[in-house]
N, C-alpha and C. Protein backbone atom coordinates (compact mmCIF):
# COMPACT_ATOMS: atom_id res chain seq x y z
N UNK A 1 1.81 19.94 -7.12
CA UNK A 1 2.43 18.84 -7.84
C UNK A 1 3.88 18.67 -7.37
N UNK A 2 4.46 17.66 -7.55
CA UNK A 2 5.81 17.37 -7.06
C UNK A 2 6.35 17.84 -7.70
N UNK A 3 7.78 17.94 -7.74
CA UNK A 3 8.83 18.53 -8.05
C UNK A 3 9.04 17.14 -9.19
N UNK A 4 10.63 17.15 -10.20
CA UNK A 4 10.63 16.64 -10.99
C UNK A 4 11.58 15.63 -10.81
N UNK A 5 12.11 16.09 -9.92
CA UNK A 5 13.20 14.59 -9.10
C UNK A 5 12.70 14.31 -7.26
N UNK A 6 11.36 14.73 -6.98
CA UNK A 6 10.83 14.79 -5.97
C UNK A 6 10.20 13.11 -5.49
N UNK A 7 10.46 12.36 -4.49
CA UNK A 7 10.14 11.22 -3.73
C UNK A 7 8.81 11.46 -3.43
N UNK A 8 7.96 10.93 -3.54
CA UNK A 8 6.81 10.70 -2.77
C UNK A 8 6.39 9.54 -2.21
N UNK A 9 6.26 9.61 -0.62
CA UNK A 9 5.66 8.24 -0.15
C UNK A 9 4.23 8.59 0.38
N UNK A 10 3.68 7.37 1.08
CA UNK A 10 2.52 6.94 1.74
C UNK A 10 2.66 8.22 3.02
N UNK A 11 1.79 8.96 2.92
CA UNK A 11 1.55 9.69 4.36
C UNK A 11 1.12 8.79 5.65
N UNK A 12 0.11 7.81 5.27
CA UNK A 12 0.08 7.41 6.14
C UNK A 12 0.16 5.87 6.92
N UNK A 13 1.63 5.90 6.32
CA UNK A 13 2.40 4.49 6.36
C UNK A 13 2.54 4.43 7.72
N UNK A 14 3.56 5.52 8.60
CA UNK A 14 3.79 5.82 10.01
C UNK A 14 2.61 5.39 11.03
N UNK A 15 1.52 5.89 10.63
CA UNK A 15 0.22 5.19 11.26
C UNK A 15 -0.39 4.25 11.64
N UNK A 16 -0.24 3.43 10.37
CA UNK A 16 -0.31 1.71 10.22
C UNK A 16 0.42 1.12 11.44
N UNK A 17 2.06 1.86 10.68
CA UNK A 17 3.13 1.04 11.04
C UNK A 17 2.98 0.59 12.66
N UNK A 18 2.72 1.95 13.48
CA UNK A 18 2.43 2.15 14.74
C UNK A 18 1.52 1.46 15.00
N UNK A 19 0.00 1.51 14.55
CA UNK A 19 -0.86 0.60 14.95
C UNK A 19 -0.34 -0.91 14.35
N UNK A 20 -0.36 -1.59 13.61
CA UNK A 20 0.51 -2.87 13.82
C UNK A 20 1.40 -3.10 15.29
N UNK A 21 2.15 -2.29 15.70
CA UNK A 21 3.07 -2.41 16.66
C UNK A 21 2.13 -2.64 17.78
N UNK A 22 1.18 -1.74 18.00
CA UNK A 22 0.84 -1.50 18.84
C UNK A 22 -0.29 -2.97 19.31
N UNK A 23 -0.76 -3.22 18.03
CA UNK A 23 -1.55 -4.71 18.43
C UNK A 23 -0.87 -5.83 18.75
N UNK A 24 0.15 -5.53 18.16
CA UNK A 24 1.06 -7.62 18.36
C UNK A 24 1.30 -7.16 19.94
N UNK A 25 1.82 -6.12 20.39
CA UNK A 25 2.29 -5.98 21.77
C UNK A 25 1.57 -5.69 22.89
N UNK A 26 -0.13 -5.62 22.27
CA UNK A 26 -1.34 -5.61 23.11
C UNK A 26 -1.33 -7.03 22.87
N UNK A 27 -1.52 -7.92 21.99
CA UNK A 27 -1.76 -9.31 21.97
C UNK A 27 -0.99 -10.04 23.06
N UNK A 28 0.88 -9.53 22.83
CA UNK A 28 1.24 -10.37 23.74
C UNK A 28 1.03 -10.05 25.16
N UNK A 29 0.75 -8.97 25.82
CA UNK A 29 0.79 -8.55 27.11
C UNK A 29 -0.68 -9.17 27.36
N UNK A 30 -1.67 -9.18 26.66
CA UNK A 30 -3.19 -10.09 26.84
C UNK A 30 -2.69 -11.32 27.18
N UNK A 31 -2.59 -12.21 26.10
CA UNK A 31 -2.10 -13.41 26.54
C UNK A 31 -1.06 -14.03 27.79
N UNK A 32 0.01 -13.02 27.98
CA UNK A 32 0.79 -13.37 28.97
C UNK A 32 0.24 -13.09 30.31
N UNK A 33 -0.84 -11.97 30.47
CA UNK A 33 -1.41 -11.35 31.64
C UNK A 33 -2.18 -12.74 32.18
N UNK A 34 -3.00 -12.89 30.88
CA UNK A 34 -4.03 -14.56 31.17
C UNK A 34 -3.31 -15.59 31.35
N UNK A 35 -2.36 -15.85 31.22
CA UNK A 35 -1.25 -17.02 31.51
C UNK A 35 -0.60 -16.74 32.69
N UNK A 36 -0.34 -15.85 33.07
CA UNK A 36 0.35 -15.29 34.49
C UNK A 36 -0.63 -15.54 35.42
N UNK A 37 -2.01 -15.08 35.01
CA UNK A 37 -3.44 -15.22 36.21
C UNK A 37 -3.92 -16.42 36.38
N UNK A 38 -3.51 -17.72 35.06
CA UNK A 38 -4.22 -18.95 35.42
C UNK A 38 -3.12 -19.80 35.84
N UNK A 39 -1.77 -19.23 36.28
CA UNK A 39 -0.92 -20.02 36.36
C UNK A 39 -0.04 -20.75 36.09
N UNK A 40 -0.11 -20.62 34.46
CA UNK A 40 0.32 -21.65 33.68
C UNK A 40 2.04 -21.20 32.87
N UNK A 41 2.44 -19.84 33.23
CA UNK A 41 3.33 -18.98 32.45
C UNK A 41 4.37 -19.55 32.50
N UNK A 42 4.73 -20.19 31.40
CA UNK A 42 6.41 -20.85 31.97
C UNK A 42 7.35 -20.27 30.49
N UNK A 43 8.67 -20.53 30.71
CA UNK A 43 9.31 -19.94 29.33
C UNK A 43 9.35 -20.15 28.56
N UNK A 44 9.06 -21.25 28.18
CA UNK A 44 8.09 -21.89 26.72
C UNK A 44 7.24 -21.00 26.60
N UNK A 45 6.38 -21.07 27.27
CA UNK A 45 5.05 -20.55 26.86
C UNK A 45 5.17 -18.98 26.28
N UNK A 46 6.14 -18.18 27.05
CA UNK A 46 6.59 -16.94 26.81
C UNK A 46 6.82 -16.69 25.31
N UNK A 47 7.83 -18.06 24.97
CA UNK A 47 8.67 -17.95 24.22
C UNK A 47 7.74 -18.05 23.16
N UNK A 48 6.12 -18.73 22.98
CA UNK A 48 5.38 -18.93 21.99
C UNK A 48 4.41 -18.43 21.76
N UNK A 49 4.13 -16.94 22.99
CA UNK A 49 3.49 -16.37 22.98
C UNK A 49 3.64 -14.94 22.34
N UNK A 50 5.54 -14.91 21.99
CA UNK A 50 6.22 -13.90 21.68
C UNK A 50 6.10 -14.22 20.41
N UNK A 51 6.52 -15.73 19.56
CA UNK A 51 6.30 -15.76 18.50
C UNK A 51 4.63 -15.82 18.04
N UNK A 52 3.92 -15.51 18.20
CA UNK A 52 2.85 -15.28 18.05
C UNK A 52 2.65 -14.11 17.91
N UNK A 53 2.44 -12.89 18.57
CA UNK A 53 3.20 -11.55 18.57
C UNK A 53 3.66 -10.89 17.23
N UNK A 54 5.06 -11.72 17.18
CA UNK A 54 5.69 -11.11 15.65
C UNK A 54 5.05 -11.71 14.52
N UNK A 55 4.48 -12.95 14.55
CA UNK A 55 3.83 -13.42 13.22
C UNK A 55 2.37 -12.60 13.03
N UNK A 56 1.59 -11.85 14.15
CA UNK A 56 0.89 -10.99 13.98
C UNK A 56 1.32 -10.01 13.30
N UNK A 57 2.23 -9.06 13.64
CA UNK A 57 2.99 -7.88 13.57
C UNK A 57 3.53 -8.03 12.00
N UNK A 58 4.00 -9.62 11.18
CA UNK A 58 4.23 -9.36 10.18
C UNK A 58 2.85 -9.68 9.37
N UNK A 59 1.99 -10.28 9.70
CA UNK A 59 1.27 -9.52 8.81
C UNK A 59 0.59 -8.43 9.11
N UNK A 60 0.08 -7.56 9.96
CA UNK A 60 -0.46 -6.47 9.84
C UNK A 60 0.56 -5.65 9.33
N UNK A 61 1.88 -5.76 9.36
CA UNK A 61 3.18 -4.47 8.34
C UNK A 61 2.43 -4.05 7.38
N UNK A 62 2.25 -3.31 7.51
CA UNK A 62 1.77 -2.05 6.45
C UNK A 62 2.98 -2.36 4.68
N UNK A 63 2.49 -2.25 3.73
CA UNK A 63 3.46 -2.30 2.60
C UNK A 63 3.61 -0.50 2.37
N UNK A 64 5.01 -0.30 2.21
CA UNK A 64 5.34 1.32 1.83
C UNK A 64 5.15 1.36 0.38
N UNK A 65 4.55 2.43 0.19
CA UNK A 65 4.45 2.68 -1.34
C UNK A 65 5.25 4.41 -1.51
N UNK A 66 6.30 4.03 -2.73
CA UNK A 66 7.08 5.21 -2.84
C UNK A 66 6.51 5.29 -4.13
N UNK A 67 6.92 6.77 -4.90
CA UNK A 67 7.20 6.75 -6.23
C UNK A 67 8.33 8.08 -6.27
N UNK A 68 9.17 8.03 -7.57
CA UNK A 68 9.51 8.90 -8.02
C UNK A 68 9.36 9.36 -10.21
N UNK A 69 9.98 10.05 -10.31
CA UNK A 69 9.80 9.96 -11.87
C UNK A 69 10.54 8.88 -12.72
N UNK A 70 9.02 8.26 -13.08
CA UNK A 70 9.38 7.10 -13.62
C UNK A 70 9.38 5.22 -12.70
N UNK A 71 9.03 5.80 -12.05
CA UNK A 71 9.06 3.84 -10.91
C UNK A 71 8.15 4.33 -9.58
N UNK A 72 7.64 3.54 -9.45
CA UNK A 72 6.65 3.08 -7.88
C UNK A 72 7.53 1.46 -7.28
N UNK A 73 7.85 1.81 -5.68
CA UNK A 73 7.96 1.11 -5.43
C UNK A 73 7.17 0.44 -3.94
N UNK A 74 7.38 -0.80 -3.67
CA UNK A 74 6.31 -1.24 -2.80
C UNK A 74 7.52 -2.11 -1.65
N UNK A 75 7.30 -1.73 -0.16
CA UNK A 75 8.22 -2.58 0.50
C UNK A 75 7.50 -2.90 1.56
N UNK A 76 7.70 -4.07 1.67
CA UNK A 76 6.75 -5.10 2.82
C UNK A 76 8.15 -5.48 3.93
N UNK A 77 7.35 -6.18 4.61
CA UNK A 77 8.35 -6.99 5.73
C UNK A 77 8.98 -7.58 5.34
N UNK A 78 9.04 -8.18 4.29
CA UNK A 78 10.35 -8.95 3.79
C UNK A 78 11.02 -8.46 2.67
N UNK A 79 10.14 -7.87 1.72
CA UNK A 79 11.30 -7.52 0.60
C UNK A 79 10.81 -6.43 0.16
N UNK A 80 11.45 -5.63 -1.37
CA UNK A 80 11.04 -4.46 -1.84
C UNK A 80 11.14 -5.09 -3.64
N UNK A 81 9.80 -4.24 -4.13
CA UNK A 81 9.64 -4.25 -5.36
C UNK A 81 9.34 -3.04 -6.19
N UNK A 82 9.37 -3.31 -7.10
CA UNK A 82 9.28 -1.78 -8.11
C UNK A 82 9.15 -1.87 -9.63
N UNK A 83 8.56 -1.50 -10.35
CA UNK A 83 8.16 -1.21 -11.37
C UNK A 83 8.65 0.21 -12.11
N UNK A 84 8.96 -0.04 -13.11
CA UNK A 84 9.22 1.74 -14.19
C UNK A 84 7.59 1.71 -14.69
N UNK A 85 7.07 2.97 -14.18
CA UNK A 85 5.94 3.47 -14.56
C UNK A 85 6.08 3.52 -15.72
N UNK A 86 7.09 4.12 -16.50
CA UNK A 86 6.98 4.35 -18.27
C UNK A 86 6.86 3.47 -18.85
N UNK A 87 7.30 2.11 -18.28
CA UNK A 87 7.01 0.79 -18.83
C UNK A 87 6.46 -0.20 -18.87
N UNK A 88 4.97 0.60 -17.87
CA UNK A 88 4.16 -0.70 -17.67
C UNK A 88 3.75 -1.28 -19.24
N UNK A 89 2.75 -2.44 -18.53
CA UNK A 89 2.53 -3.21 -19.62
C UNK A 89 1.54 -3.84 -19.07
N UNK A 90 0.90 -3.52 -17.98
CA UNK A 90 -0.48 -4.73 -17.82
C UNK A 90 -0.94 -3.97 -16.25
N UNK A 91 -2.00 -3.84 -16.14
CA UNK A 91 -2.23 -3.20 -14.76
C UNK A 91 -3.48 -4.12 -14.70
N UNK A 92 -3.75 -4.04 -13.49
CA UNK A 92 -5.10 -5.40 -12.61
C UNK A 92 -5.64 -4.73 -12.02
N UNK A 93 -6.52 -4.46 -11.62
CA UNK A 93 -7.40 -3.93 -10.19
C UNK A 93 -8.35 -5.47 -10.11
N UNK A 94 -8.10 -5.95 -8.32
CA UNK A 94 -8.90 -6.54 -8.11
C UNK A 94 -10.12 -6.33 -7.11
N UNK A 95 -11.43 -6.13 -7.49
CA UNK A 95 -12.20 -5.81 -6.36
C UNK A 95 -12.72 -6.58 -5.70
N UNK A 96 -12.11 -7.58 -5.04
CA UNK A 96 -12.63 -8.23 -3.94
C UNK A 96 -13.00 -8.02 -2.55
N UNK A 97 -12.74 -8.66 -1.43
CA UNK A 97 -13.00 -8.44 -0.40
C UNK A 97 -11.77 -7.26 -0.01
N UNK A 98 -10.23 -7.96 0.13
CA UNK A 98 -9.29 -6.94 0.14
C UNK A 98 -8.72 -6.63 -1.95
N UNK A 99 -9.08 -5.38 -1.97
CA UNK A 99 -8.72 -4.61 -3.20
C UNK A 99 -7.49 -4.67 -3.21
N UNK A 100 -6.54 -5.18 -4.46
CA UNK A 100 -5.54 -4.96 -4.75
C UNK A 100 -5.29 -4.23 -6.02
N UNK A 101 -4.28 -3.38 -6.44
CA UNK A 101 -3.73 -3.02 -7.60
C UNK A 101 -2.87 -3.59 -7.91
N UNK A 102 -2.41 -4.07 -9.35
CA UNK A 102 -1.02 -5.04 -9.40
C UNK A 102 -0.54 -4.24 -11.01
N UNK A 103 0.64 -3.77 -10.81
CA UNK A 103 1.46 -3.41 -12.20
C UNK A 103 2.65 -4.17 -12.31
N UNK A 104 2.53 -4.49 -13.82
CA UNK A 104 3.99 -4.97 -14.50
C UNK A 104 4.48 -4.26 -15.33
N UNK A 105 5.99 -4.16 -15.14
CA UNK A 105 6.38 -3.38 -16.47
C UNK A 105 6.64 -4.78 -17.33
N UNK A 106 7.70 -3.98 -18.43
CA UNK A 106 8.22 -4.21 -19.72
C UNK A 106 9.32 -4.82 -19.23
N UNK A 107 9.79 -5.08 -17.90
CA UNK A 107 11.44 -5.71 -17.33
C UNK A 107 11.13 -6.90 -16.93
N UNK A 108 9.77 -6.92 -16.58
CA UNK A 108 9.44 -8.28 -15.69
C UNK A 108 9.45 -8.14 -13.99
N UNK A 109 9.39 -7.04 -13.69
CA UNK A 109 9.09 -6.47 -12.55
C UNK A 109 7.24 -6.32 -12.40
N UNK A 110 7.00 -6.56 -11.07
CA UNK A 110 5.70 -6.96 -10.93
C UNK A 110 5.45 -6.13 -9.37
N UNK A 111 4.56 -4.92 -9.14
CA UNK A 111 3.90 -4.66 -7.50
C UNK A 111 2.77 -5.03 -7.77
N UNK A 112 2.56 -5.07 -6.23
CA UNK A 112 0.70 -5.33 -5.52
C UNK A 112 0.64 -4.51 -4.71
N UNK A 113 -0.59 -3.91 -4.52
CA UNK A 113 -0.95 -3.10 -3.26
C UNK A 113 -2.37 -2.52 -3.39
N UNK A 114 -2.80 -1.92 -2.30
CA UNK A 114 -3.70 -1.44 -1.73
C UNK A 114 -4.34 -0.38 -2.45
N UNK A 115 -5.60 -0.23 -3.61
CA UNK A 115 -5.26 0.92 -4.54
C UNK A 115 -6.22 1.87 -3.36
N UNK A 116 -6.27 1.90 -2.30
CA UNK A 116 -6.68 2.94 -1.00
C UNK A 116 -5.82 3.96 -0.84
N UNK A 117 -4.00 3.34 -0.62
CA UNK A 117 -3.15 4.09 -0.80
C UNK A 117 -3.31 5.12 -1.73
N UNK A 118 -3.51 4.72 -3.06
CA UNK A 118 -3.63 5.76 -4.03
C UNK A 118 -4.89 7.08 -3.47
N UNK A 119 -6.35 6.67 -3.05
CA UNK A 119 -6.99 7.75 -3.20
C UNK A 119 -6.28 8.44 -1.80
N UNK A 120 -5.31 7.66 -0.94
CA UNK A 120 -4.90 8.98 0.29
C UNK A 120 -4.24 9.26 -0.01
N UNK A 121 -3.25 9.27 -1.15
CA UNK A 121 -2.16 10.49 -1.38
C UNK A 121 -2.68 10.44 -2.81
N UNK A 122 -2.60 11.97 -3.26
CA UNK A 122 -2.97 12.38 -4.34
C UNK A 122 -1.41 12.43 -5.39
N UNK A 123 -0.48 12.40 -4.95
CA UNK A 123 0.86 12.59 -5.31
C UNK A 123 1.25 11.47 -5.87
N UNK A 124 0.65 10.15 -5.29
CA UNK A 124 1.15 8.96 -5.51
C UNK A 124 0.51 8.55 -6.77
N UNK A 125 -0.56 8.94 -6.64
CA UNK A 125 -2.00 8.93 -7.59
C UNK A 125 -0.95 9.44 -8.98
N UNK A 126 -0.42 10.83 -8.84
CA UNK A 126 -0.03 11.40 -10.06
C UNK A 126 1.03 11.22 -11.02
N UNK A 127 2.27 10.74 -9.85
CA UNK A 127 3.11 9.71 -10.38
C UNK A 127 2.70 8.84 -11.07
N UNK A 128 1.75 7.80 -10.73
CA UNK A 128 1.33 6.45 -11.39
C UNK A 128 0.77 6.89 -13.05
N UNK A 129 -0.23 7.85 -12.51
CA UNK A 129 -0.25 8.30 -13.92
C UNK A 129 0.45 9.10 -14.96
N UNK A 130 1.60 9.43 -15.05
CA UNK A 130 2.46 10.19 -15.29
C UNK A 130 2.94 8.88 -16.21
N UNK A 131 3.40 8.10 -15.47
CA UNK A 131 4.29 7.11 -16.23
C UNK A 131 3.33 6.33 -16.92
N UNK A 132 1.73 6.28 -16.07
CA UNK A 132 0.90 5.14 -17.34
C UNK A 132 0.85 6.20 -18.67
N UNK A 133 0.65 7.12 -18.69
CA UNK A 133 0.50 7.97 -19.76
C UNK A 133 1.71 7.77 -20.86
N UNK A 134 2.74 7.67 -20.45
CA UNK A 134 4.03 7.81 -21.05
C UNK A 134 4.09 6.19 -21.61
N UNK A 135 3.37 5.19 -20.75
CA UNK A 135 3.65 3.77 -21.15
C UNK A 135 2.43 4.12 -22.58
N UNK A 136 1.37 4.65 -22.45
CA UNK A 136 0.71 4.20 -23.03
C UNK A 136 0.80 4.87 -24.50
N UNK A 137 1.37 5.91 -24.54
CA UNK A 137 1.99 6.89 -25.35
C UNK A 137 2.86 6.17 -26.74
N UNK A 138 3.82 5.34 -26.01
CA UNK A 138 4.63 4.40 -26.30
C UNK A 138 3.98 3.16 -27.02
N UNK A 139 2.57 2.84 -26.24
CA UNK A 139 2.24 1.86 -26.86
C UNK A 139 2.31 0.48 -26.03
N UNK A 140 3.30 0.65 -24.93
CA UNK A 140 3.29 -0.48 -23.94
C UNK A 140 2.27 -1.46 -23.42
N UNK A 141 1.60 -0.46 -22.54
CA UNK A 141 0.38 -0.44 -21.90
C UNK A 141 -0.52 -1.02 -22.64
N UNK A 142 -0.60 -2.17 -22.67
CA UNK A 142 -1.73 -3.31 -23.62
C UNK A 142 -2.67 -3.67 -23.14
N UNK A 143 -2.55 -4.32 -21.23
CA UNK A 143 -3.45 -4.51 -20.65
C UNK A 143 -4.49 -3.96 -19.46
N UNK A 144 -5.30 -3.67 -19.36
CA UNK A 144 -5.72 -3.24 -18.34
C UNK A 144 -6.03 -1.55 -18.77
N UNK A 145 -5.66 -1.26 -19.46
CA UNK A 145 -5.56 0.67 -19.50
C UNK A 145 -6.82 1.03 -19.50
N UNK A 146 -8.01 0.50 -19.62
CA UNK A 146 -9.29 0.66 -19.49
C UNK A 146 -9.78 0.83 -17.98
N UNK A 147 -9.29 -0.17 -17.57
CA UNK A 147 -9.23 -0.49 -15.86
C UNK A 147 -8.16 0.68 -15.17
N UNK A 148 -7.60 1.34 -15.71
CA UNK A 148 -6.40 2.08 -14.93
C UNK A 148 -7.24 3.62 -15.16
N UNK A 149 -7.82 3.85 -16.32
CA UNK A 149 -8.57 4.77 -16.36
C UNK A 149 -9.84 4.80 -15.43
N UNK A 150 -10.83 3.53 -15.16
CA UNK A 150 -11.73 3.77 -14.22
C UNK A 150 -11.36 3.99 -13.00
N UNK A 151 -10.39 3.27 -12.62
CA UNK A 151 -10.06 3.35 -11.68
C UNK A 151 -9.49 4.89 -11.30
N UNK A 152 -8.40 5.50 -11.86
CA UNK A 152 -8.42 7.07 -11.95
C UNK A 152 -9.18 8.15 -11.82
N UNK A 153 -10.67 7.73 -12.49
CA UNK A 153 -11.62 8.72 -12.13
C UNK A 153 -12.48 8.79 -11.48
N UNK A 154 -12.43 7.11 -10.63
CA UNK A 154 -12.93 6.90 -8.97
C UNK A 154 -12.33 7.16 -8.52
N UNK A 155 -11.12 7.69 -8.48
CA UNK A 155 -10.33 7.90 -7.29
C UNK A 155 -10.52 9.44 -7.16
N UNK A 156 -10.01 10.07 -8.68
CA UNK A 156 -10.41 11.58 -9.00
C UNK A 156 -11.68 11.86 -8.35
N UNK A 157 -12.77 11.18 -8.89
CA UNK A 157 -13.80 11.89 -8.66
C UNK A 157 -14.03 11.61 -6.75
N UNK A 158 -13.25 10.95 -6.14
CA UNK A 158 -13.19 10.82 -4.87
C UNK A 158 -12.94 12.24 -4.18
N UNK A 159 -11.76 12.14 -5.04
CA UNK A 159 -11.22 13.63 -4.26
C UNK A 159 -12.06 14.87 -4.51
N UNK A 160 -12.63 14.98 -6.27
CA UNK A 160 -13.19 16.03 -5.54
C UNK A 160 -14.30 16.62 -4.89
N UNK A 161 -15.19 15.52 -4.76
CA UNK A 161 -15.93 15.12 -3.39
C UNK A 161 -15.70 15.87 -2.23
N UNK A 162 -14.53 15.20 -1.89
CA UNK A 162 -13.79 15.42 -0.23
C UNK A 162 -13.67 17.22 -0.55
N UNK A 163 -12.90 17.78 -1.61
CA UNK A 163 -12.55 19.14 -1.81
C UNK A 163 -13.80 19.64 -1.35
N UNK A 164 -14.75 19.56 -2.13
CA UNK A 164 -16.03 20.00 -2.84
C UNK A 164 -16.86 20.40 -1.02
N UNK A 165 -16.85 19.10 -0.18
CA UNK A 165 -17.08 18.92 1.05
C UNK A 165 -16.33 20.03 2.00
N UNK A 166 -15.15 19.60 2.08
CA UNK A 166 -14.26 20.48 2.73
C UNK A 166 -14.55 22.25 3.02
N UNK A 167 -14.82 22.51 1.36
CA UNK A 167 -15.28 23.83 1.17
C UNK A 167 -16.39 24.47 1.54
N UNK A 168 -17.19 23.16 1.45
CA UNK A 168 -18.91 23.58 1.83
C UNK A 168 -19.65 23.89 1.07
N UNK A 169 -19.23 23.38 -0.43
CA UNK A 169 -20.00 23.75 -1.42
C UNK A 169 -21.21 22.10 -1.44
N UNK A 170 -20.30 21.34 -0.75
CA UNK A 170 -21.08 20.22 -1.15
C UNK A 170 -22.04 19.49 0.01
C-alpha cells in the first residue's frame, strides 16, 4: 500500500506515450517516403504531412492519471483535471465501445478516463477508493456508488485472477 503522502501514477503511461510517438513519426516518414517516390514532395506538402503527424500524435496522447491522498488527477495534451476523492458526488462508468470512468466532486470539478488504467495499477485502484469511501461515509456520494462498487470488484476480482494465475494455483 502507499505511503500516506505517497504520489501514485500510471505505470504504464511511458509506454503509450512512446508508442503514440512512435506512430505519428512512422505515419509521417510513410507518407513522405510515398511522396518522395511518386514525385510529388514539395514544402507544402511536407508542411501538411507534418501537420497530420501531430494531429495523430494528439490524439493517440495517452491521458496521465495521478492520485494522491485525497484527489486523482487526469492530464491530457492540452490540459489537467482533478477531483478530491473525499468529495465525490457522482461517479459514471460507461461501457461502450471505448470505456470511460467519469468522477465529480462536491467543487464542480469533473475527470474522464480509461477505467483499464485502474485494473493496471492496483495503487490507483486504492486511492480512488479510499476517498470514495470517505465521500460516501460523509454522505456525498449520491450517484453512481452502486456502479463504483461493481466496478471495484471487477476490477478486484481481476486481480485476483492474475495473482491466483501467476502462482499456479489457478
Amino acid at each position: 500500500m502507499p505511503t500516506r503522502d505517497e504520489v501514485v501514477t500510471d505505470r504504464r503511461w511511458g509506454a503509450d506515450l512512446r508508442a503514440a510517438v512512435f506512430c505519428s513519426l512512422a505515419l509521417l516518414v510513410l507518407i513522405v517516403l510515398v511522396d518522395l517516390g511518386a514525385g510529388t514532395l514539395s514544402t507544402p506538402r511536407v508542411g501538411l504531412w507534418a501537420a497530420l503527424a501531430v494531429l495523430l500524435y494528439v490524439i493517440l496522447h495517452p491521458a496521465r492519471v495521478t492520485a494522491g491522498p485525497g484527489w486523482l488527477a487526469v492530464r491530457g495534451p492540452l490540459r489537467r483535471r482533478h477531483v478530491c476523492t473525499n468529495l465525490l458526488t457522482s461517479v459514471h462508468v460507461s461501457e461502450t465501445v471505448a470505456a470511460r470512468l467519469v468522477l465529480c466532486d462536491s467543487l464542480g470539478h469533473r475527470v474522464e478516463f480509461d477505467p483499464r488504467v485502474l485494473a493496471e495499477n492496483p495503487l490507483l485502484l486504492h486511492r480512488l477508493d479510499e476517498g470514495a469511501r470517505a465521500a460516501r461515509a460523509c454522505g456525498l456520494l449520491s450517484c453512481g456508488a452502486t456502479e463504483l462498487d461493481r466496478l471495484m470488484a471487477r476490477l478486484d476480482g481481476g486481480s485476483a485472477k492474475a495473482v491466483f494465475k501467476a502462482s499456479g494455483m489457478c
